[in-house]
C-alpha atoms as a PDB file:
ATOM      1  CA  UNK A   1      50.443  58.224  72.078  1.00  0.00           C
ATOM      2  CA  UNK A   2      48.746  61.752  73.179  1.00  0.00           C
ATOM      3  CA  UNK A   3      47.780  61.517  76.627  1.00  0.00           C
ATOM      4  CA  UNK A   4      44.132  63.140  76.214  1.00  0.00           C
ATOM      5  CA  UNK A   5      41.694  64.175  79.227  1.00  0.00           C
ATOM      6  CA  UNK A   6      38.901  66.809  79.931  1.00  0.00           C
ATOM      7  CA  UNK A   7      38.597  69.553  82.585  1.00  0.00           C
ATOM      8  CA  UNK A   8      35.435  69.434  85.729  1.00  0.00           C
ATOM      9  CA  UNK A   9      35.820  73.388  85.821  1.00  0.00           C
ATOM     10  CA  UNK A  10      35.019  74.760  89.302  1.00  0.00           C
ATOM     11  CA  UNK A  11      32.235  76.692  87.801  1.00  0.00           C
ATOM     12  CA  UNK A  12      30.106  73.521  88.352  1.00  0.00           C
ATOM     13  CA  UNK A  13      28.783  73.118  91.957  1.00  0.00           C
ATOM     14  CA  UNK A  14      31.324  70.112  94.175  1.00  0.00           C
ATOM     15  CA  UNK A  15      28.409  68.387  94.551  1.00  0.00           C
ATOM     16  CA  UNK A  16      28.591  67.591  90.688  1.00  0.00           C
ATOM     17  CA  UNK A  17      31.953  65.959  90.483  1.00  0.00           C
ATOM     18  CA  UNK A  18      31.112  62.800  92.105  1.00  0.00           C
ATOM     19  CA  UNK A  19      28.965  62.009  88.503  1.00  0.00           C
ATOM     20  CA  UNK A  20      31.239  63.622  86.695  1.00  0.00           C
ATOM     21  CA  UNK A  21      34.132  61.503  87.945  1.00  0.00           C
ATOM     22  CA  UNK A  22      32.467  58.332  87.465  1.00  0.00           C
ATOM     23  CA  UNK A  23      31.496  58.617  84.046  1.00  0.00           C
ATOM     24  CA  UNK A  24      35.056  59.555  83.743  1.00  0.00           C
ATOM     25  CA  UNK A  25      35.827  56.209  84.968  1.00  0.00           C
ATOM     26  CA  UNK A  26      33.649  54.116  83.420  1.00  0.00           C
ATOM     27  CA  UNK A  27      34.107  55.410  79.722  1.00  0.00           C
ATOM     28  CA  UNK A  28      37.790  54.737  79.586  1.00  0.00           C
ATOM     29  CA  UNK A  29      38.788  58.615  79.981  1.00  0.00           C
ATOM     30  CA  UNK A  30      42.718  58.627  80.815  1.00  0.00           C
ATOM     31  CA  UNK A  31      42.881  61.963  83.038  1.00  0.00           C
ATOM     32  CA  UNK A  32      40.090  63.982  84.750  1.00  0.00           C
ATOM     33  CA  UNK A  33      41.936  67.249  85.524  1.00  0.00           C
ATOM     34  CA  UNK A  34      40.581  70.085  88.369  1.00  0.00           C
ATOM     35  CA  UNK A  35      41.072  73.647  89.287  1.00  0.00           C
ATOM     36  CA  UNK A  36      41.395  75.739  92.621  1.00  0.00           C
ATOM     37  CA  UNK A  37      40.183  78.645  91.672  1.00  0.00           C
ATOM     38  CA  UNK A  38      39.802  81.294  93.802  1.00  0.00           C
ATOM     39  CA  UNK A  39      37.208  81.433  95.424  1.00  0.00           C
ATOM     40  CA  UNK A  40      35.482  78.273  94.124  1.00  0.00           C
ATOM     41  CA  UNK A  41      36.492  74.635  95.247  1.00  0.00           C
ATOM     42  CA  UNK A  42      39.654  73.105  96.864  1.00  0.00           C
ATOM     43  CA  UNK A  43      41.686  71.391  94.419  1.00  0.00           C
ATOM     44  CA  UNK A  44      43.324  68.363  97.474  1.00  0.00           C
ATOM     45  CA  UNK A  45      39.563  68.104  98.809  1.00  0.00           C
ATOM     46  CA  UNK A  46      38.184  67.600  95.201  1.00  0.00           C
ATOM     47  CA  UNK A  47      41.061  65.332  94.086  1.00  0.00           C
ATOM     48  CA  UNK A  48      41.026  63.256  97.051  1.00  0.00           C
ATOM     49  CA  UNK A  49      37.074  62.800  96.587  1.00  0.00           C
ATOM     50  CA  UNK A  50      37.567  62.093  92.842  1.00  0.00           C
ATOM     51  CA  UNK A  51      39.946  59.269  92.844  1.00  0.00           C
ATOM     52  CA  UNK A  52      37.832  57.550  95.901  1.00  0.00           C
ATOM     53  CA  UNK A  53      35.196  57.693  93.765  1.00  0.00           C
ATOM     54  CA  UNK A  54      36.862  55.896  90.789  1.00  0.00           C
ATOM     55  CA  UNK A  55      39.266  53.299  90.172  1.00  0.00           C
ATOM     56  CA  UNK A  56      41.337  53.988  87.428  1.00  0.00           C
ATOM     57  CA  UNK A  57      41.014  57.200  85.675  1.00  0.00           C
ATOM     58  CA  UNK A  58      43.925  59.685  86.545  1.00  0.00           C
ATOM     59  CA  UNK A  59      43.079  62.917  89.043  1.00  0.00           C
ATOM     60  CA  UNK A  60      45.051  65.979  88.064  1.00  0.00           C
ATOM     61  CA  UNK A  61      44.906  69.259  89.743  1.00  0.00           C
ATOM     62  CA  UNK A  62      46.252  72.281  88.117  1.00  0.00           C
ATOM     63  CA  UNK A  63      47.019  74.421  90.181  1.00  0.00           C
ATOM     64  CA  UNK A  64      47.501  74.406  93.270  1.00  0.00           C
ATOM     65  CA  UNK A  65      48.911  77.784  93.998  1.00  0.00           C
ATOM     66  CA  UNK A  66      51.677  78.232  96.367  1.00  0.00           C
ATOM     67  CA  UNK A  67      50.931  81.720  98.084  1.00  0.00           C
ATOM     68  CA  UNK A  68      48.100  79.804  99.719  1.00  0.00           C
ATOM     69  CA  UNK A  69      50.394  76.583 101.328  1.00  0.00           C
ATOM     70  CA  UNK A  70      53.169  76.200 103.691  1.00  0.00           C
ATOM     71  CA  UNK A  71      55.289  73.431 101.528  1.00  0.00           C
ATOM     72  CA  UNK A  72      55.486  71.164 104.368  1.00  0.00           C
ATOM     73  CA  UNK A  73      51.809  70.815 103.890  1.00  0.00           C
ATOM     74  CA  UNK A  74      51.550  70.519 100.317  1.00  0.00           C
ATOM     75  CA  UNK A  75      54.087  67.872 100.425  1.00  0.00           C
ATOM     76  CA  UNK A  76      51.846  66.069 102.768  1.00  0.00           C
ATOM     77  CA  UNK A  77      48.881  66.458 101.407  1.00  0.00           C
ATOM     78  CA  UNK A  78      50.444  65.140  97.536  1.00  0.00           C
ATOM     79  CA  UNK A  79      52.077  62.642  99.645  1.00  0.00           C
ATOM     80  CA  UNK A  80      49.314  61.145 100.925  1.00  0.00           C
ATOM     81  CA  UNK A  81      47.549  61.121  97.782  1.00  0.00           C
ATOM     82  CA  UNK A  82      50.590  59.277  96.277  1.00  0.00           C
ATOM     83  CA  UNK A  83      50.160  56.960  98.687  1.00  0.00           C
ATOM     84  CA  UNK A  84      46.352  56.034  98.782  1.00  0.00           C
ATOM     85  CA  UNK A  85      46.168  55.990  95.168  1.00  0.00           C
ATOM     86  CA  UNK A  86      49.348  55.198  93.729  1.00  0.00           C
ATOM     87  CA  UNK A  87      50.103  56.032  90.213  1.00  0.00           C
ATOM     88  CA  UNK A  88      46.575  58.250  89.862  1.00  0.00           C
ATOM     89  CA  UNK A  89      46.905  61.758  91.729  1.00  0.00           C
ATOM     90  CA  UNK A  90      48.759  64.509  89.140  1.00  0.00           C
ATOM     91  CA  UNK A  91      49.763  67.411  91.322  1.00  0.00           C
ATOM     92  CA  UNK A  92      50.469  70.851  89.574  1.00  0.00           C
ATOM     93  CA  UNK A  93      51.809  74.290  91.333  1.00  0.00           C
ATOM     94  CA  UNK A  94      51.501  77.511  90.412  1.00  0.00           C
ATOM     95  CA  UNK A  95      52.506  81.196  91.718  1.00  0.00           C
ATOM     96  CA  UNK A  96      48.455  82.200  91.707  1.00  0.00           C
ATOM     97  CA  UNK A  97      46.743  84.589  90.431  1.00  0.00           C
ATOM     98  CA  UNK A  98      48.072  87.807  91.164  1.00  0.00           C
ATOM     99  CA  UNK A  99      45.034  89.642  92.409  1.00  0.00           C
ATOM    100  CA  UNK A 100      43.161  86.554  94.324  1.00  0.00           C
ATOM    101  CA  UNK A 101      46.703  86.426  96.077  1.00  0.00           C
ATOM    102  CA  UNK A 102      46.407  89.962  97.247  1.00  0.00           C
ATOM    103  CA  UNK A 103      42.899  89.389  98.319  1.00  0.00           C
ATOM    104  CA  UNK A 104      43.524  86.942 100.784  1.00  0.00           C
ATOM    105  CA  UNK A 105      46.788  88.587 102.118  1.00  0.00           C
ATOM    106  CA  UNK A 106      49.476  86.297 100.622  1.00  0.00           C
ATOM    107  CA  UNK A 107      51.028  88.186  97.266  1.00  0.00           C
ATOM    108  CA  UNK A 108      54.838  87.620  97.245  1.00  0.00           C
ATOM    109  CA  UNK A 109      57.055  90.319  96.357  1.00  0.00           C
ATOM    110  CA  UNK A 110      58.751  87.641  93.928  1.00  0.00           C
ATOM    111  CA  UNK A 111      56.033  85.599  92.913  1.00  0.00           C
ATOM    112  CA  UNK A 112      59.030  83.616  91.055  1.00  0.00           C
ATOM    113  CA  UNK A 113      61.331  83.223  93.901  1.00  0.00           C
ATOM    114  CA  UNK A 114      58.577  81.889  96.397  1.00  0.00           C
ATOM    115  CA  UNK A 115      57.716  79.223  93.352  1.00  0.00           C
ATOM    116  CA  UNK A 116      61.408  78.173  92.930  1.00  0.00           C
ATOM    117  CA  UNK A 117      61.841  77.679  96.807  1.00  0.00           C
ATOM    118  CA  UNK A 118      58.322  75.934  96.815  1.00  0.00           C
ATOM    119  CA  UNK A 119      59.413  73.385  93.775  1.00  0.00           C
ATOM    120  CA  UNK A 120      62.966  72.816  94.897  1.00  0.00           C
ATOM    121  CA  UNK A 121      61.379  71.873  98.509  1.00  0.00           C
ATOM    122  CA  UNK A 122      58.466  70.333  97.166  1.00  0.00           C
ATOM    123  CA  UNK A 123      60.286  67.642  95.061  1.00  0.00           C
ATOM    124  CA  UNK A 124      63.215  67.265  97.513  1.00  0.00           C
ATOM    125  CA  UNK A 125      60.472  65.891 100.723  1.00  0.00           C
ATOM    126  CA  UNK A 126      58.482  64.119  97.916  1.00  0.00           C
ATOM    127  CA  UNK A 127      61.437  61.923  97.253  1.00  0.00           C
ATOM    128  CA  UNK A 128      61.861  60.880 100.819  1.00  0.00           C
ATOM    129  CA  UNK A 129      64.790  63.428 101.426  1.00  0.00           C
ATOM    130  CA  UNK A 130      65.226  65.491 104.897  1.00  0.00           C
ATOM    131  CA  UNK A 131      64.871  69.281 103.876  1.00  0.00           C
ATOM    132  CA  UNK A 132      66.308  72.412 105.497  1.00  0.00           C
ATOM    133  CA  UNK A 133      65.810  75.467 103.714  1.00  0.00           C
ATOM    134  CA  UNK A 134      66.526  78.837 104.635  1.00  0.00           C
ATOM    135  CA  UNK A 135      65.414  81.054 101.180  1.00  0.00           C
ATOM    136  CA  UNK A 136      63.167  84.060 100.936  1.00  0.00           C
ATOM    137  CA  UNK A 137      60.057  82.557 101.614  1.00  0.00           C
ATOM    138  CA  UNK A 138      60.404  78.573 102.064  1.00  0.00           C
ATOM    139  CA  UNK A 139      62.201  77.447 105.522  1.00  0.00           C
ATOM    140  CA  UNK A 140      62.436  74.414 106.598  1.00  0.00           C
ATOM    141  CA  UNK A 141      64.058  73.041 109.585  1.00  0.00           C
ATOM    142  CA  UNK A 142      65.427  69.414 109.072  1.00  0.00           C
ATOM    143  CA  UNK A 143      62.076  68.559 107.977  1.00  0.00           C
ATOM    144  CA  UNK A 144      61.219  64.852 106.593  1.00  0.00           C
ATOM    145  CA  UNK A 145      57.902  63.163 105.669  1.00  0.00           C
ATOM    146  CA  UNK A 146      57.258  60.144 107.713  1.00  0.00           C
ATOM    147  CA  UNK A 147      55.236  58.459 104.519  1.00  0.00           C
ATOM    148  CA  UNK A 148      56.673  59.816 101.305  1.00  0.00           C
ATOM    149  CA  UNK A 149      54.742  58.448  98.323  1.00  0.00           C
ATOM    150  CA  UNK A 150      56.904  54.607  97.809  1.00  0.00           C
ATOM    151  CA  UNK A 151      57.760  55.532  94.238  1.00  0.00           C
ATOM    152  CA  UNK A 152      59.239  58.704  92.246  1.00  0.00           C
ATOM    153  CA  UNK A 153      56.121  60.895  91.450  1.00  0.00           C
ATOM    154  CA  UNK A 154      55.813  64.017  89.119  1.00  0.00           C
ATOM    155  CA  UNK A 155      55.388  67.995  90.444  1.00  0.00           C
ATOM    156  CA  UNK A 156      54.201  70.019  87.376  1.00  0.00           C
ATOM    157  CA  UNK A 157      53.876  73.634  87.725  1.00  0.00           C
ATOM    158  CA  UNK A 158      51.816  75.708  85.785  1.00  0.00           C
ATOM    159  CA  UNK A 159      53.612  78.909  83.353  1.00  0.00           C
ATOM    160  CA  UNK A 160      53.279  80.908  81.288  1.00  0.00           C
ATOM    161  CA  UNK A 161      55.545  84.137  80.990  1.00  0.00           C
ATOM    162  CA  UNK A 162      59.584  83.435  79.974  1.00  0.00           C
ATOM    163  CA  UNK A 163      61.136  83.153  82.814  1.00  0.00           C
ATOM    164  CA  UNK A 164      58.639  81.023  84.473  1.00  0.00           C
ATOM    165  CA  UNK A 165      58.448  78.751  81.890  1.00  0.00           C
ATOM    166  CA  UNK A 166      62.025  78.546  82.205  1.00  0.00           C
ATOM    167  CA  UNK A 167      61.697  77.669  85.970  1.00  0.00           C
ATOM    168  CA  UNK A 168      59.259  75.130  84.907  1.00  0.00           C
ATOM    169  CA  UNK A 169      62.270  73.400  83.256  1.00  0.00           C
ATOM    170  CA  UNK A 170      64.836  73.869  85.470  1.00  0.00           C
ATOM    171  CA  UNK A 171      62.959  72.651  88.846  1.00  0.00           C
ATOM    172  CA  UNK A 172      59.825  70.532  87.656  1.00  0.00           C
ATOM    173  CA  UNK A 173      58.932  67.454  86.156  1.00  0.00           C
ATOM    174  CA  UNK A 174      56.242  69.041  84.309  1.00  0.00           C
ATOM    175  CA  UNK A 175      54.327  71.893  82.885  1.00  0.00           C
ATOM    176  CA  UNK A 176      50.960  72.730  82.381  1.00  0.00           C
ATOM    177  CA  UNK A 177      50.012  75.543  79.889  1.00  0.00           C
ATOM    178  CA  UNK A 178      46.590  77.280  79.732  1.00  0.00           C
ATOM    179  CA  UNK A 179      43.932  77.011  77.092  1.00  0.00           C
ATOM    180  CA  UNK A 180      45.116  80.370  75.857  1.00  0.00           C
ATOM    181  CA  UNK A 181      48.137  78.935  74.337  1.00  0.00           C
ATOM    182  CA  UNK A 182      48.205  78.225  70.972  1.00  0.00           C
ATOM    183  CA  UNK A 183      49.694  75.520  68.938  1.00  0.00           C
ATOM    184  CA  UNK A 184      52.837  78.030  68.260  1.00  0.00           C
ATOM    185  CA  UNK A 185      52.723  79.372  71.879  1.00  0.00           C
ATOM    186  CA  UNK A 186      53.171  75.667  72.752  1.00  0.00           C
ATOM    187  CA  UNK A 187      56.255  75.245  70.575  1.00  0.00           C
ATOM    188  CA  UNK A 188      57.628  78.620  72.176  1.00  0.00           C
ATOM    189  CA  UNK A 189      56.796  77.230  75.751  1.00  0.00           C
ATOM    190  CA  UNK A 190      58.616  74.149  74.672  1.00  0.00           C
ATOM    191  CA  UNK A 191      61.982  76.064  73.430  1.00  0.00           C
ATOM    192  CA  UNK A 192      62.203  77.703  77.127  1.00  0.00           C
ATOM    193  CA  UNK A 193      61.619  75.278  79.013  1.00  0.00           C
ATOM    194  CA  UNK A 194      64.471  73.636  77.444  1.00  0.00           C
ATOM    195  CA  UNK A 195      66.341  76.474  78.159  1.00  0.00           C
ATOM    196  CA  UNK A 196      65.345  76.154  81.350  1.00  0.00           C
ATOM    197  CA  UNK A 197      66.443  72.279  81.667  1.00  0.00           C
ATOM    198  CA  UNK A 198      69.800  73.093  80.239  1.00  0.00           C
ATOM    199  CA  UNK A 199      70.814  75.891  82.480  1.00  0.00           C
ATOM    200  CA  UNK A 200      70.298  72.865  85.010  1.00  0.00           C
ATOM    201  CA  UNK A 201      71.878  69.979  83.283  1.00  0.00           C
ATOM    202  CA  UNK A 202      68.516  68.345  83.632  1.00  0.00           C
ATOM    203  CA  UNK A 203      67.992  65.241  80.725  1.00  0.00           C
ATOM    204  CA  UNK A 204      65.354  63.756  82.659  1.00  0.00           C
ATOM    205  CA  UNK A 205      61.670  63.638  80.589  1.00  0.00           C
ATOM    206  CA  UNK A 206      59.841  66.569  80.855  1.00  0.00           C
ATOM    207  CA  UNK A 207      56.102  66.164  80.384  1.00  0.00           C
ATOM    208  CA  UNK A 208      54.259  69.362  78.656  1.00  0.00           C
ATOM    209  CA  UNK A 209      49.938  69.212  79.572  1.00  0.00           C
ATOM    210  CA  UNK A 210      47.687  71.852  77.724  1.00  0.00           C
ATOM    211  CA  UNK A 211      44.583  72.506  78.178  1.00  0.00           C
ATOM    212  CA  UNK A 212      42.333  72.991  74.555  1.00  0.00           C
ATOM    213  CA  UNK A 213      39.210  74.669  74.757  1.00  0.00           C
ATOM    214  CA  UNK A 214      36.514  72.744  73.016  1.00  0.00           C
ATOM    215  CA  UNK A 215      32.883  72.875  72.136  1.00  0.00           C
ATOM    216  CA  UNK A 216      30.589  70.498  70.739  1.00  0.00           C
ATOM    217  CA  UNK A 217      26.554  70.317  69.919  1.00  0.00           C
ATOM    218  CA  UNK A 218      24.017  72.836  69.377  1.00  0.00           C
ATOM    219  CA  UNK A 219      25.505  76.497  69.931  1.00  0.00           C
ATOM    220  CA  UNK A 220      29.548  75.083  70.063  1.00  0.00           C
ATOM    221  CA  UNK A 221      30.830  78.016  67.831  1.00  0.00           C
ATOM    222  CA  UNK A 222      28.658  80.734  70.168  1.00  0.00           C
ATOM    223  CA  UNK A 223      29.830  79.469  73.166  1.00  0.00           C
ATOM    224  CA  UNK A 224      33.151  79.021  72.283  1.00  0.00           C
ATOM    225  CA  UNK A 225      33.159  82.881  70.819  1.00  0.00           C
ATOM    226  CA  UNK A 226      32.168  84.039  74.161  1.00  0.00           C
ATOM    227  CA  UNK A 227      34.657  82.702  76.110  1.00  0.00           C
ATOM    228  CA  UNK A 228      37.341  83.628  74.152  1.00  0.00           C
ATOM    229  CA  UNK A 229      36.290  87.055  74.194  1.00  0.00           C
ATOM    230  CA  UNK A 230      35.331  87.149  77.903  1.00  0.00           C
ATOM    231  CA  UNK A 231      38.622  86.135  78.502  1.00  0.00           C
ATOM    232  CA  UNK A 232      40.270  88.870  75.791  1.00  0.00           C
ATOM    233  CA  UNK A 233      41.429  86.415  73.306  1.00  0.00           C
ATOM    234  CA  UNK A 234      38.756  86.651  70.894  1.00  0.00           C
ATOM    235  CA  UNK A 235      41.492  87.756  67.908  1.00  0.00           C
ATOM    236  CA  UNK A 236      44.240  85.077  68.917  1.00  0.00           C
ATOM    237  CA  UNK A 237      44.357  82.857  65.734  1.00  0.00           C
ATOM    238  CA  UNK A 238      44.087  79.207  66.629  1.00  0.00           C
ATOM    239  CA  UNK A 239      42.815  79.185  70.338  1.00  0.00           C
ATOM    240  CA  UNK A 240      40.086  76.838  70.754  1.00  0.00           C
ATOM    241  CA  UNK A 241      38.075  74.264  68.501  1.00  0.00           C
ATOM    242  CA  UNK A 242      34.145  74.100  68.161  1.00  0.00           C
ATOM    243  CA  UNK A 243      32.506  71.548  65.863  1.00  0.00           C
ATOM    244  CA  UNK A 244      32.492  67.394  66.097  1.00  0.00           C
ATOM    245  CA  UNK A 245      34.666  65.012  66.790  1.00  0.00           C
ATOM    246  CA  UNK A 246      36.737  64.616  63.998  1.00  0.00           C
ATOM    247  CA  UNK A 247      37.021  68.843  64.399  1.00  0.00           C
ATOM    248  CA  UNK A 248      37.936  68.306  67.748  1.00  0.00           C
ATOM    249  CA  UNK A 249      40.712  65.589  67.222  1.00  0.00           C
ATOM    250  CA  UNK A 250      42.153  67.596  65.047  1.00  0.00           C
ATOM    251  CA  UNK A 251      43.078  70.527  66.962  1.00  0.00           C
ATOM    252  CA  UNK A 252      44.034  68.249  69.584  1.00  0.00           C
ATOM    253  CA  UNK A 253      46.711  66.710  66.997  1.00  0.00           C
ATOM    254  CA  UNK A 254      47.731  70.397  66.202  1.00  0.00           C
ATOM    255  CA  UNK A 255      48.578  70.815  69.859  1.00  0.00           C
ATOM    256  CA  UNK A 256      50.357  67.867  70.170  1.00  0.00           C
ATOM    257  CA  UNK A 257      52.797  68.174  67.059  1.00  0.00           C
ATOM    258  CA  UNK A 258      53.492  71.854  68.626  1.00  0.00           C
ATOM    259  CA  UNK A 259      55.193  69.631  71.733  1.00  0.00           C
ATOM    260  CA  UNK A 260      51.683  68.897  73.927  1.00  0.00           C
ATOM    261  CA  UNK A 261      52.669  65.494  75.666  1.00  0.00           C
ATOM    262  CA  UNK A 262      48.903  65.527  77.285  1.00  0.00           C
ATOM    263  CA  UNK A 263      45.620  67.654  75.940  1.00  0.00           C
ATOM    264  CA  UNK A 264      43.020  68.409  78.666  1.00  0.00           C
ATOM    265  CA  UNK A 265      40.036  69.401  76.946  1.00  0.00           C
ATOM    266  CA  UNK A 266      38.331  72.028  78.621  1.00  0.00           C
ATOM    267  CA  UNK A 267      34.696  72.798  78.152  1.00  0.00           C
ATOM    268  CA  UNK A 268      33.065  75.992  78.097  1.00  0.00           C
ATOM    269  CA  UNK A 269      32.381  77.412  81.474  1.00  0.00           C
ATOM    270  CA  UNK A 270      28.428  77.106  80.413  1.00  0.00           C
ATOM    271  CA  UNK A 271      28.882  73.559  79.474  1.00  0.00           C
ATOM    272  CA  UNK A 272      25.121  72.329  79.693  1.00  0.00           C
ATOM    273  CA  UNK A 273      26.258  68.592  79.816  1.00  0.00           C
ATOM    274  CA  UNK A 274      29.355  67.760  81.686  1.00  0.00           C
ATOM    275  CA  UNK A 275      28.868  64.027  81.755  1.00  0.00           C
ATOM    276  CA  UNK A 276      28.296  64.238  78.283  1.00  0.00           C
ATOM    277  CA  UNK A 277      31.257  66.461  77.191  1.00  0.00           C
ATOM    278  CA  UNK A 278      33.520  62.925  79.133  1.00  0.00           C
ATOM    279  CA  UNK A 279      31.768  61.042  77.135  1.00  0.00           C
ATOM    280  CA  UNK A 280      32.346  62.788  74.121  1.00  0.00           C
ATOM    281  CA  UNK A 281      35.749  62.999  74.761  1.00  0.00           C
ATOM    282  CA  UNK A 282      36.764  59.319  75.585  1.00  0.00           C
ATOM    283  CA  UNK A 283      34.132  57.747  73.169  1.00  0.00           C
ATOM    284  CA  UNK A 284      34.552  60.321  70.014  1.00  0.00           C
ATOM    285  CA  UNK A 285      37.428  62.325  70.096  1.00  0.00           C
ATOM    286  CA  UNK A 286      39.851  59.535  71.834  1.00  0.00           C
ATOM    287  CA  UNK A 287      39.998  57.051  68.991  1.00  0.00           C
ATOM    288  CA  UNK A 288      40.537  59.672  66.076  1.00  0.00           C
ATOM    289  CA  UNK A 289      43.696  60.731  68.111  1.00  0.00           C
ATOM    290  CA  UNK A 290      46.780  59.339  67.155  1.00  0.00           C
ATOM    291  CA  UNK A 291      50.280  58.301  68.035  1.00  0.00           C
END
C-alpha cells in the first residue's frame, strides 16, 4: 500500500507543531514529515519534540543538510532518535541549498563529494561499525557510537539533478524528491537511481518519498497557482493537485504508479488550517488511496 503523510512546513511558527503533531497522532496519519530550512526551525529539535509528543505517527525530516553537521554528530543525533523512539524517526540528508550554504560559510566545492563521504559515514556508524575516514571533507578517526540505534534503520537523502540521484542509489536507503517533481520526473528519478544501485551491486529495497503539493477548500486552485509560480513552475504540466478528496487521491495514485513508495502531501505555505489539512489527509484522502 502507498505510504501517505503531510508536511508541518517551517513557515508555521515551532510553537505550532506541538497541535499539529497530535492531531497527526490521533487521526491515524502514517508520517508527519519536517523541514530545516534555512533560516527557519531545526529539523533534530523539531523531530525530537514531535515524536515526544505522539505515540505512533512516524517523524520524518527532510533534509537535514550536510554542509551544516560534522557526521559524527548527525550520526548521534539520528542515533539517539533511533533509540528513544524506535521504528518512528525518518532521517533524510541533503547537500543544502546552495546559497543558504554560502551564507553561513559552509558551501563545498563538491557539494556531491561532501554528500557521498557524509552517506557512506553516516550509514557505516549507524550500523554499529567503527569508522575511519580520510576523504575530502568527512574524517574520522576510529570513531564508533557508544549507542547505535539496536536495529538496521534507513538514511534517505534528498536529489534531484542526475548524478545525485544516482548517489542516492548507490549510498542510501532512500530518496526523497521535491514537490516539483512530476509524475514522469518521478519515473526518471526512479531509472537513475537504479543506475545508481547497479553501479554498486546494491539489491537491497530502495524506498522513493515525494512530496505532492495539495490544496483543498475555499481558494485551493488560487493558492495552489501562486505557489507554483512563486516557485517558477507555474507551466510544469502535472505539478500539484487542488480540489477534494477524491481530486487529491488521485494525483497521489498518479505519483505512486510513476514509482512514489511514500506521498507527503504538502500544503500551501499559506495553509490557513494546518490541523485541518492532517485531518483531511488521514480522514479523506487516506481511504480513497489504494494498494
Amino acid at each position: 500500500m502507498t505510504g501517505l503523510g503531510a508536511v508541518f512546513r517551517p513557515q508555521l511558527a515551532p510553537e505550532r507543531l506541538r497541535a499539529v503533531a497530535r492531531v497527526a497522532d490521533e487521526v491515524g496519519l502514517e508520517e508527519l514529515w519536517l523541514w530545516e530550512d534555512c533560516f527557519r526551525e531545526g529539523g533534530i529539535s523539531a523531530a525530537a519534540a514531535a515524536l515526544a509528543w505522539t505515540e505512533r505517527v512516524r517523524v520524518g525530516v527532510g533534509l537535514l543538510p550536510v554542509p551544516l553537521r560534522n557526521v559524527a554528530v548527525t550520526a548521534m543525533e539520528a542515533a539517539t532518535l533511533h533509540r528513544m523512539f524506535p521504528g518512528r524517526a525518518v532521517l533524510g540528508v541533503g547537500h543544502g541549498v546552495q546559497d543558504w550554504m554560502g551564507q553561513v560559510g559552509a558551501r563545498a566545492e563538491s557539494p556531491l563529494t561532501l554528500l557521498r563521504e557524509h552517506l557512506v559515514a553516516l550509514r557505516a556508524l549507524l550500523g554499529g561499525e567503527r569508522v575511519t575516514s580520510k576523504g575530502r571533507y568527512v574524517r574520522l578517526d576510529d570513531v564508533a557510537l557508544d549507542w547505535p540505534p539496536e536495529r538496521a534503520v534507513e538514511v534517505f537523502a534528498g536529489a534531484t539533478g542526475p548524478r545525485s540521484l544516482r548517489l542516492a542509489g548507490e549510498a542510501a536507503d532512500g530518496t526523497v524528491l521535491t514537490a516539483n517533481t512530476p509524475p514522469d520526473g518521478v519515473r526518471r528519478a526512479r531509472r537513475l537511481i537504479d543506475e545508481g544501485r547497479a553501479a554498486a551491486g546494491r539489491t537491497d529495497p530502495h524506498k522513493v518519498v515525494v512530496y505532492l503539493l495539495a490544496a483543498t477548500g475555499p481558494g485551493a486552485g488560487e493558492r495552489l497557482r501562486d505557489e507554483l509560480v512563486a516557485e517558477g513552475v507555474g507551466d510544469v504540466p502535472d505539478l500539484g493537485v487542488a480540489g477534494d478528496a477524491e481530486a487529491v487521491a488521485d494525483a497521489v495514485r498518479r505519483v505512486a504508479g510513476a514509482g512514489a513508495d511514500t506521498v507527503i502531501l504538502q500544503p500551501t505555505g499559506d495553509e490557513p488550517d494546518p490541523e485541518g489539512f492532517v485531518r483531511f489527509a488521514a480522514e479523506q484522502v487516506r481511504p480513497l488511496v489504494g494498494a
